[in-house]
N, C-alpha and C. Protein backbone atom coordinates (compact mmCIF):
# COMPACT_ATOMS: atom_id res chain seq x y z
N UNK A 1 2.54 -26.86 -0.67
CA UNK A 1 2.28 -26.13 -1.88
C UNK A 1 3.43 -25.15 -2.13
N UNK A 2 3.77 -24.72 -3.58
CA UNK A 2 4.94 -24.10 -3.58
C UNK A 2 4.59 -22.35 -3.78
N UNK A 3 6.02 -22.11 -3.49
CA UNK A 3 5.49 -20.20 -2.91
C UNK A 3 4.95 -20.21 -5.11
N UNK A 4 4.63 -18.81 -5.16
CA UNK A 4 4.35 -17.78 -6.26
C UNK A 4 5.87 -17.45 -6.04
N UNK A 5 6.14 -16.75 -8.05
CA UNK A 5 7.27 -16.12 -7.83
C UNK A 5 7.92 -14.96 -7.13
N UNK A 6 6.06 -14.12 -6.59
CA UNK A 6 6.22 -12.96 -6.11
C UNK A 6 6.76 -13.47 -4.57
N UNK A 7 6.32 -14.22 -4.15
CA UNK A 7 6.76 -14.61 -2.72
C UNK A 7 7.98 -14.52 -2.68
N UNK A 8 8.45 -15.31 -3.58
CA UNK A 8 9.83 -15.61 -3.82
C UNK A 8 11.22 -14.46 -3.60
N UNK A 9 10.43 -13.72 -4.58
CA UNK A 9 10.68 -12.21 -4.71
C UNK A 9 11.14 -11.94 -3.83
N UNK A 10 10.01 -11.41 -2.93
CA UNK A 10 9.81 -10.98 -1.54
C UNK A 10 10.93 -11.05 -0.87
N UNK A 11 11.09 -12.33 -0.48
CA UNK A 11 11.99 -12.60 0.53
C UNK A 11 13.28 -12.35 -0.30
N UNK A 12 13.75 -12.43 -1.51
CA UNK A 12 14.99 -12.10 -1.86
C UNK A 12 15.57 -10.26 -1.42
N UNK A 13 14.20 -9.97 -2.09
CA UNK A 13 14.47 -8.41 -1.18
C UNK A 13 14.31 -7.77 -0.21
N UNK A 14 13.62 -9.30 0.87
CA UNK A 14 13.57 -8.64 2.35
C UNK A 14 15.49 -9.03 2.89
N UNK A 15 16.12 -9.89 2.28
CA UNK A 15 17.30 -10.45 2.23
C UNK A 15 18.42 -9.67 1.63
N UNK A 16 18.29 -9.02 1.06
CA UNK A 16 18.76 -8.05 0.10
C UNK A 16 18.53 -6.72 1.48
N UNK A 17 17.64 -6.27 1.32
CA UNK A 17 17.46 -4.64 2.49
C UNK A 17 18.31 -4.88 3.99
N UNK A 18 17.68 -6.54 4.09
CA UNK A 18 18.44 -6.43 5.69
C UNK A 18 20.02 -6.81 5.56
N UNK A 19 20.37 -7.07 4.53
CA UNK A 19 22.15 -6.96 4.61
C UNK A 19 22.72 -7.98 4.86
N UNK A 20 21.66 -9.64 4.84
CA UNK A 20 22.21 -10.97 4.73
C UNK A 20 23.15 -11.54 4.28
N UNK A 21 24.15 -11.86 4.35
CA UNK A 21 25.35 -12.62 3.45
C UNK A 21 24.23 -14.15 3.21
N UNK A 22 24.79 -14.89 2.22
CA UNK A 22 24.26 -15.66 1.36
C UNK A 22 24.19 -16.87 2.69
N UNK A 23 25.59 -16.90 3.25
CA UNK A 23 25.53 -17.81 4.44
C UNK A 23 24.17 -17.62 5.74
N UNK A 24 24.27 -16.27 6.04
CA UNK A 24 23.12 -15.83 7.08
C UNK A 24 22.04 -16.38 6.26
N UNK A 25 21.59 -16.18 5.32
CA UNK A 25 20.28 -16.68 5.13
C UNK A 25 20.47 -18.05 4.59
N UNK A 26 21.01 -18.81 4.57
CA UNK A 26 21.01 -20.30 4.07
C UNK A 26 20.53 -20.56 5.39
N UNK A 27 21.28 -20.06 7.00
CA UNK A 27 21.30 -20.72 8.03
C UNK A 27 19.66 -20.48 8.47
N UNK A 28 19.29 -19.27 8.45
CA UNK A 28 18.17 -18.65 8.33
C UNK A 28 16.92 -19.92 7.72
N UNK A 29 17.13 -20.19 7.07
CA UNK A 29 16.56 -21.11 5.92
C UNK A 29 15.93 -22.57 6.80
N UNK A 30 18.05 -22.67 7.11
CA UNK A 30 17.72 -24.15 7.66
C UNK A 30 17.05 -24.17 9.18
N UNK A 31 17.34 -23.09 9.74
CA UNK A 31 16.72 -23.14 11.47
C UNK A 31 15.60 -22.83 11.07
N UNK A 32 14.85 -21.89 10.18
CA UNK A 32 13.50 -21.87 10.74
C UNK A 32 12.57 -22.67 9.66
N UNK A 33 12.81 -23.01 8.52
CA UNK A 33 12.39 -24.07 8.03
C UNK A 33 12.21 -25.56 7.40
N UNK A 34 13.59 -25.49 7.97
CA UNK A 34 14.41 -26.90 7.57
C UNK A 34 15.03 -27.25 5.82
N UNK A 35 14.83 -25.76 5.11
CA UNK A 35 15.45 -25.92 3.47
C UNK A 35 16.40 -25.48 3.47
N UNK A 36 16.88 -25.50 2.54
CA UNK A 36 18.43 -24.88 1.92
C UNK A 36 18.15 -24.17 0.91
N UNK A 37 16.78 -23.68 0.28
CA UNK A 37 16.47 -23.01 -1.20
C UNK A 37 15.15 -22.20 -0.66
N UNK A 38 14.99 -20.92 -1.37
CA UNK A 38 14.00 -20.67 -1.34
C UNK A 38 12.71 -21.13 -1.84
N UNK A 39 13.16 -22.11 -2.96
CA UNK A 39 12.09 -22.84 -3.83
C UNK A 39 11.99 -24.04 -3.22
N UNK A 40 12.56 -24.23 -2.34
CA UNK A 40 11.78 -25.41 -1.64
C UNK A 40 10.92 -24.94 -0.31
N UNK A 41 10.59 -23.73 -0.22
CA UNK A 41 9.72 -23.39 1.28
C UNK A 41 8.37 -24.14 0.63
N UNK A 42 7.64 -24.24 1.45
CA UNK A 42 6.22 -24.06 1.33
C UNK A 42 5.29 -23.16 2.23
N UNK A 43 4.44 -22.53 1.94
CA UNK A 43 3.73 -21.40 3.27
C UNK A 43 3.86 -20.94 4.33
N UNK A 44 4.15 -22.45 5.16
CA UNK A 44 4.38 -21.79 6.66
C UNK A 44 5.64 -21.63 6.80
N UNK A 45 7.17 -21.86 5.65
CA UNK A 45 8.00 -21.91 6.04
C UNK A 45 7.95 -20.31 5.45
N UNK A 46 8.01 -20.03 4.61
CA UNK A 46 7.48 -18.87 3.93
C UNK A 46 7.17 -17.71 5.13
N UNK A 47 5.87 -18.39 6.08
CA UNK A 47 5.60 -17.77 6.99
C UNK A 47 6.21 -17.39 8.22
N UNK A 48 7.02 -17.96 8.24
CA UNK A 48 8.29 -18.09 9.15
C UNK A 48 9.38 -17.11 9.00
N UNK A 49 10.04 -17.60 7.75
CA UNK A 49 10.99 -16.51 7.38
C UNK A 49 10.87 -14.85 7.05
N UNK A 50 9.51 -14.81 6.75
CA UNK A 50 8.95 -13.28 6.70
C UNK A 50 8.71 -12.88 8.47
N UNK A 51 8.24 -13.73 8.85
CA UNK A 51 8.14 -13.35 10.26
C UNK A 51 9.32 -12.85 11.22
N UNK A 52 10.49 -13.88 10.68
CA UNK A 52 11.74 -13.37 11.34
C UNK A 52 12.19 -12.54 10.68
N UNK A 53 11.84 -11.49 9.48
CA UNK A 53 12.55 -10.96 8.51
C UNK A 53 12.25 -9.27 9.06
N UNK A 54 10.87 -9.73 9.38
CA UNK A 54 10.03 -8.29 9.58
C UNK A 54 10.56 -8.26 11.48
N UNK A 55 10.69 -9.29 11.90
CA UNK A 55 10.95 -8.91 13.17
C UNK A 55 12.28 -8.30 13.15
N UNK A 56 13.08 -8.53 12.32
CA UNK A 56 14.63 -7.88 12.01
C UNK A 56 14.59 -6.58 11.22
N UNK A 57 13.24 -6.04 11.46
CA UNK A 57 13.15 -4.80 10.62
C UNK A 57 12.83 -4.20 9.32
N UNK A 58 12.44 -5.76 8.63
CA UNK A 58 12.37 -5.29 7.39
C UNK A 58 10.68 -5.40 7.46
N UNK A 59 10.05 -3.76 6.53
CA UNK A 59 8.71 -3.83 6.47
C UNK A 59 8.52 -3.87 4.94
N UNK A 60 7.65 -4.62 4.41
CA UNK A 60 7.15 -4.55 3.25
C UNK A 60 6.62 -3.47 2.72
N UNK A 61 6.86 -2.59 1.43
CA UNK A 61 6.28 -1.39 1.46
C UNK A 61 4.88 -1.79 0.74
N UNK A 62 4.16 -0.43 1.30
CA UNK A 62 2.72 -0.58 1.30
C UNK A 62 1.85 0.01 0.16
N UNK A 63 1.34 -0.45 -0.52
CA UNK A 63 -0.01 -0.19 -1.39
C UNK A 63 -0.21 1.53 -1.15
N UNK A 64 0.08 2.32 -2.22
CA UNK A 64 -0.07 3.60 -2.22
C UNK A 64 -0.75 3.80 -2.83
N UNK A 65 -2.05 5.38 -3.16
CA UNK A 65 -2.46 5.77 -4.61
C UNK A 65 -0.96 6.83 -5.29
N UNK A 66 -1.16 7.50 -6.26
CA UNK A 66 -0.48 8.06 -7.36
C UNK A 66 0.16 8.92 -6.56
N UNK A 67 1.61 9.33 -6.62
CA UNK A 67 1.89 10.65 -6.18
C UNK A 67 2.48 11.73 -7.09
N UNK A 68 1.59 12.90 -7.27
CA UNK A 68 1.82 14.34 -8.27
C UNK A 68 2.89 14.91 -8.24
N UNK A 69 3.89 14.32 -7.07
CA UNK A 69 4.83 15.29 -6.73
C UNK A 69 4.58 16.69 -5.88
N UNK A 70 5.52 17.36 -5.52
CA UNK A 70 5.29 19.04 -4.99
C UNK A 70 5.27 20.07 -6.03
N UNK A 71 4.19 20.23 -5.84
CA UNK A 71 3.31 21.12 -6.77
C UNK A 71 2.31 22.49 -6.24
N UNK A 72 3.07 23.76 -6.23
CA UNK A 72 2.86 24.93 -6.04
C UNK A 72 1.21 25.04 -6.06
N UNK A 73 0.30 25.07 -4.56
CA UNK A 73 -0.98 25.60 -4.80
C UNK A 73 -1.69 24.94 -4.89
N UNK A 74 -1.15 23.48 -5.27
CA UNK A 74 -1.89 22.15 -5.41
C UNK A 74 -2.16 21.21 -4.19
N UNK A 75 -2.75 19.95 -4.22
CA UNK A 75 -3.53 19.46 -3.48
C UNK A 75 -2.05 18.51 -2.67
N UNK A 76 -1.31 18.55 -1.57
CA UNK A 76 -0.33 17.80 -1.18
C UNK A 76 -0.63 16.19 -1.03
N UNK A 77 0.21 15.52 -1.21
CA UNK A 77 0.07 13.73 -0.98
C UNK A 77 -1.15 13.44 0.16
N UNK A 78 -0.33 13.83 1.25
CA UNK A 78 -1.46 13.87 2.62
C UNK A 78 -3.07 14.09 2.33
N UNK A 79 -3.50 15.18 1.44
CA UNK A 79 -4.89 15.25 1.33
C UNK A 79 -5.18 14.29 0.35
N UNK A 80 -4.33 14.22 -0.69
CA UNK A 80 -5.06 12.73 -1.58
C UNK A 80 -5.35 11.78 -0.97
N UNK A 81 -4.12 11.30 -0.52
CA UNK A 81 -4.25 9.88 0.44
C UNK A 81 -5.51 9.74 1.31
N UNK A 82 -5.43 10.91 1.99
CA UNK A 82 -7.16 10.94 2.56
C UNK A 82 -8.50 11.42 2.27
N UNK A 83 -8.16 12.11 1.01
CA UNK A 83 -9.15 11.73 0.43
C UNK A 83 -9.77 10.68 -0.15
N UNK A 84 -8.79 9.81 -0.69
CA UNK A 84 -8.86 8.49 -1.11
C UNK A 84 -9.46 7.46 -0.41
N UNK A 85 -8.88 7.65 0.82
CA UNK A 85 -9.31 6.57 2.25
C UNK A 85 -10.75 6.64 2.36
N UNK A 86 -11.24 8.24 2.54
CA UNK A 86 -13.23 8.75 3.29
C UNK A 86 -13.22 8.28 2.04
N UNK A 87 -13.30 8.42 0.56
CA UNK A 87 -13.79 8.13 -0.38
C UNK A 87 -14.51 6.00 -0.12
N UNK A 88 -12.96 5.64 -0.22
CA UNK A 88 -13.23 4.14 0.36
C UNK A 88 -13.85 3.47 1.28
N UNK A 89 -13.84 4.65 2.18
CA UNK A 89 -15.15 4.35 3.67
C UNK A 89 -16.11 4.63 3.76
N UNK A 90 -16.55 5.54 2.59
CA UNK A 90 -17.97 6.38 2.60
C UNK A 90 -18.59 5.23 1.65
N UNK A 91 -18.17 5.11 0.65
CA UNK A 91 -18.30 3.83 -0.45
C UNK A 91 -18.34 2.48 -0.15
N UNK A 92 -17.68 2.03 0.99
CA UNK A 92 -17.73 0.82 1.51
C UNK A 92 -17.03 -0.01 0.67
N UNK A 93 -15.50 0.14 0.11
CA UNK A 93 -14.73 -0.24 -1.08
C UNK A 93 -15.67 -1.28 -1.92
N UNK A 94 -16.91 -0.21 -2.64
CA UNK A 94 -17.88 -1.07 -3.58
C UNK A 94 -16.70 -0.35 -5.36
N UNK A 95 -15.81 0.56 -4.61
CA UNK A 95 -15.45 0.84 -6.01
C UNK A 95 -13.93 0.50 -6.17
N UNK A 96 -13.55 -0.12 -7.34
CA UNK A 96 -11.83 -0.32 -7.41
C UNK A 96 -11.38 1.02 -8.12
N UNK A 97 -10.66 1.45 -8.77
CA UNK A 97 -10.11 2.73 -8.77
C UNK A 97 -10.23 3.61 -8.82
N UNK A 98 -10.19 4.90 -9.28
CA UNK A 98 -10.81 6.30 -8.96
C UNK A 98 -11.77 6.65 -9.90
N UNK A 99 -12.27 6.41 -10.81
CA UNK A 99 -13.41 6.73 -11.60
C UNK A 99 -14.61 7.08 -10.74
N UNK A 100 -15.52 6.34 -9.79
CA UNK A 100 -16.27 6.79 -9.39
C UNK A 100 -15.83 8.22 -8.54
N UNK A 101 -14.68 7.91 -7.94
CA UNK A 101 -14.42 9.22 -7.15
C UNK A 101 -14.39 10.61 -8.08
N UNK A 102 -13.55 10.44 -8.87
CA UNK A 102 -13.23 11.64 -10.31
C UNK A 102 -14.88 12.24 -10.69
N UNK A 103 -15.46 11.26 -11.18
CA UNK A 103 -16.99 11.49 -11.38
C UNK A 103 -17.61 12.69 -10.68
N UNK A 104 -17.14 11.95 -8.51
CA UNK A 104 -17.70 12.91 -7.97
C UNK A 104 -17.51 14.40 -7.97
N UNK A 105 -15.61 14.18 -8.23
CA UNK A 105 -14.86 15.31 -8.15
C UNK A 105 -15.71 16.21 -9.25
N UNK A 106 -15.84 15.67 -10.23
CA UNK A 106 -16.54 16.64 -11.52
C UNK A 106 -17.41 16.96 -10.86
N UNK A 107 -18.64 16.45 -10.53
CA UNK A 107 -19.78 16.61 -10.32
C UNK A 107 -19.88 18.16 -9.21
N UNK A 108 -19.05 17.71 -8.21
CA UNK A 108 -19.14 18.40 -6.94
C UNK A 108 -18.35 19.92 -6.67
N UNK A 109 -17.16 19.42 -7.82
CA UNK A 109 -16.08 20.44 -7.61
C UNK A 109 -15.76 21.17 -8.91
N UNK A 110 -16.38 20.53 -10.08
CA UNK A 110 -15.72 20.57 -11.55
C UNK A 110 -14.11 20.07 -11.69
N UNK A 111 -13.78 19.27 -11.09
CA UNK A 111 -12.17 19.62 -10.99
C UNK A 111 -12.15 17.48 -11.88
N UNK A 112 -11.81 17.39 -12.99
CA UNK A 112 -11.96 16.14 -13.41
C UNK A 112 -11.26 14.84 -13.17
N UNK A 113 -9.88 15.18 -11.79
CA UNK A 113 -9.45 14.17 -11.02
C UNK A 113 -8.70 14.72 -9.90
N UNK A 114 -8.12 13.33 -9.08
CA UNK A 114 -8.06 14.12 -8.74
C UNK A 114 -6.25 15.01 -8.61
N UNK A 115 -5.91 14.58 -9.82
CA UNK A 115 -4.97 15.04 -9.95
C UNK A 115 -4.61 16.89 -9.99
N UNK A 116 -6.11 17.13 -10.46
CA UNK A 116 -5.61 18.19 -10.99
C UNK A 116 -6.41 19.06 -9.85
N UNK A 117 -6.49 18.57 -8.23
CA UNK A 117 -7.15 19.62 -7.45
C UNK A 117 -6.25 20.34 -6.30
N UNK A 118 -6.62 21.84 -6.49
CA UNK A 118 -6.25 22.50 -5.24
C UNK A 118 -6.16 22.16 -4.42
N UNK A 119 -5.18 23.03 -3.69
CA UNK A 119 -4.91 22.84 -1.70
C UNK A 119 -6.43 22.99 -1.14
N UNK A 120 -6.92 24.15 -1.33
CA UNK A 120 -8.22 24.68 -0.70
C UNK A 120 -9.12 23.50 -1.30
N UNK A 121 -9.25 23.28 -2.32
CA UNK A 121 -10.20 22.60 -2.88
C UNK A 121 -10.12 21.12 -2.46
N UNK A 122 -9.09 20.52 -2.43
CA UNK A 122 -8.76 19.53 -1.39
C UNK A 122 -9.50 19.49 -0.44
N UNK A 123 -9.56 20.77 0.49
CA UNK A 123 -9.99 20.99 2.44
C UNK A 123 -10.98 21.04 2.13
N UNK A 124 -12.17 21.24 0.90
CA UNK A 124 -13.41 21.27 1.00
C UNK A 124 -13.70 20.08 0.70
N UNK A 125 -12.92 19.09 0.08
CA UNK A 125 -13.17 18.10 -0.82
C UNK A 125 -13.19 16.74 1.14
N UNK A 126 -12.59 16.86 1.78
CA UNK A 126 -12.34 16.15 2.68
C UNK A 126 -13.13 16.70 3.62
N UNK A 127 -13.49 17.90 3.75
CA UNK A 127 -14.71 18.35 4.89
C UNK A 127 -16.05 17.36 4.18
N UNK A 128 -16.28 17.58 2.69
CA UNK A 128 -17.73 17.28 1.85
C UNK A 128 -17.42 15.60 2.53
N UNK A 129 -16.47 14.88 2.37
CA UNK A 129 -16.31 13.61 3.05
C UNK A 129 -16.42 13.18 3.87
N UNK A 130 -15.84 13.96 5.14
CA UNK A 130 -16.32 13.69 6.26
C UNK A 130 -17.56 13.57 6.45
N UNK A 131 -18.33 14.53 6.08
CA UNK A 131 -19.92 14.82 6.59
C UNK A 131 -21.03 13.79 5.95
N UNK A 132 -20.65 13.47 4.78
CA UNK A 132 -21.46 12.31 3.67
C UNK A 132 -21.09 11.51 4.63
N UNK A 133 -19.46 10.92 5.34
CA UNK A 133 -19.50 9.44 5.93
C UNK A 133 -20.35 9.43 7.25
N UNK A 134 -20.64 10.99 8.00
CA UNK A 134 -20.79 10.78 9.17
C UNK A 134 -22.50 10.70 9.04
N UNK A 135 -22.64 11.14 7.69
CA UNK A 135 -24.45 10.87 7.61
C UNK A 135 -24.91 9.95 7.11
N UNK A 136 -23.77 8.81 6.69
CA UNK A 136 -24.31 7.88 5.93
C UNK A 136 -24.23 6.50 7.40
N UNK A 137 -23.22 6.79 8.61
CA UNK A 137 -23.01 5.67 9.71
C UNK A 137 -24.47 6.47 10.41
């Protein structure tokens, strides 16, 4: 079966980060999956070449929520991110993006996302999380 273009992608810019000349990865190509094109892999060759790609250091970057930037007084990356996470574990990812969470934020904090919450208000916002997940296991 043939890759998606995103696959495709992929490996051009795992090829691209690790500093391949066009030759290194042709050879690349042919030892671990027997092509000469990226459009001719199919899955496991696919699976192969990401495998040796990531073993050479290259990591795929990862699925983030939003970042506000540094912002005086405000809630830092670190507490979103985990807030985000207890939110997803307390919930049992029954919800896809932040609406139900925002909801709560109103409800609980008045604060209407969670863009717009305090440092402090954050530390209460992730204590109120903890304790809902540890009463809900």
């Amino acid at each position: 079966m043939a890759l998606s273009n995103k696959q495709k992608a992929l490996i051009h810019v795992a090829r691209t980060k690790l500093g391949f000349t066009d030759a290194e990865y042709r050879l690349i190509l042919v030892q671990l999956a027997g092509v000469t094109s990226s459009t001719e892999l199919d899955r496991e060759g696919f699976n192969l070449v990401m495998g040796y790609f990531e073993w050479s250091g290259f990591a795929p970057a990862s699925s983030r929520g939003k970042d506000y930037g540094t912002r005086p007084g405000m809630a830092s990356f670190a507490q979103l991110e985990l807030i985000r996470t207890l939110w997803a574990e307390y919930t049992h990812h029954a919800y896809k993006g932040e609406d139900e969470l925002n909801k709560w934020l109103g409800r609980t904090f008045k604060v209407s996302s969670l863009r717009f919450l305090a440092f402090e208000t954050a530390r209460k916002a992730i204590t109120a999380l903890k304790v809902m997940k540890s009463r809900a296991a």
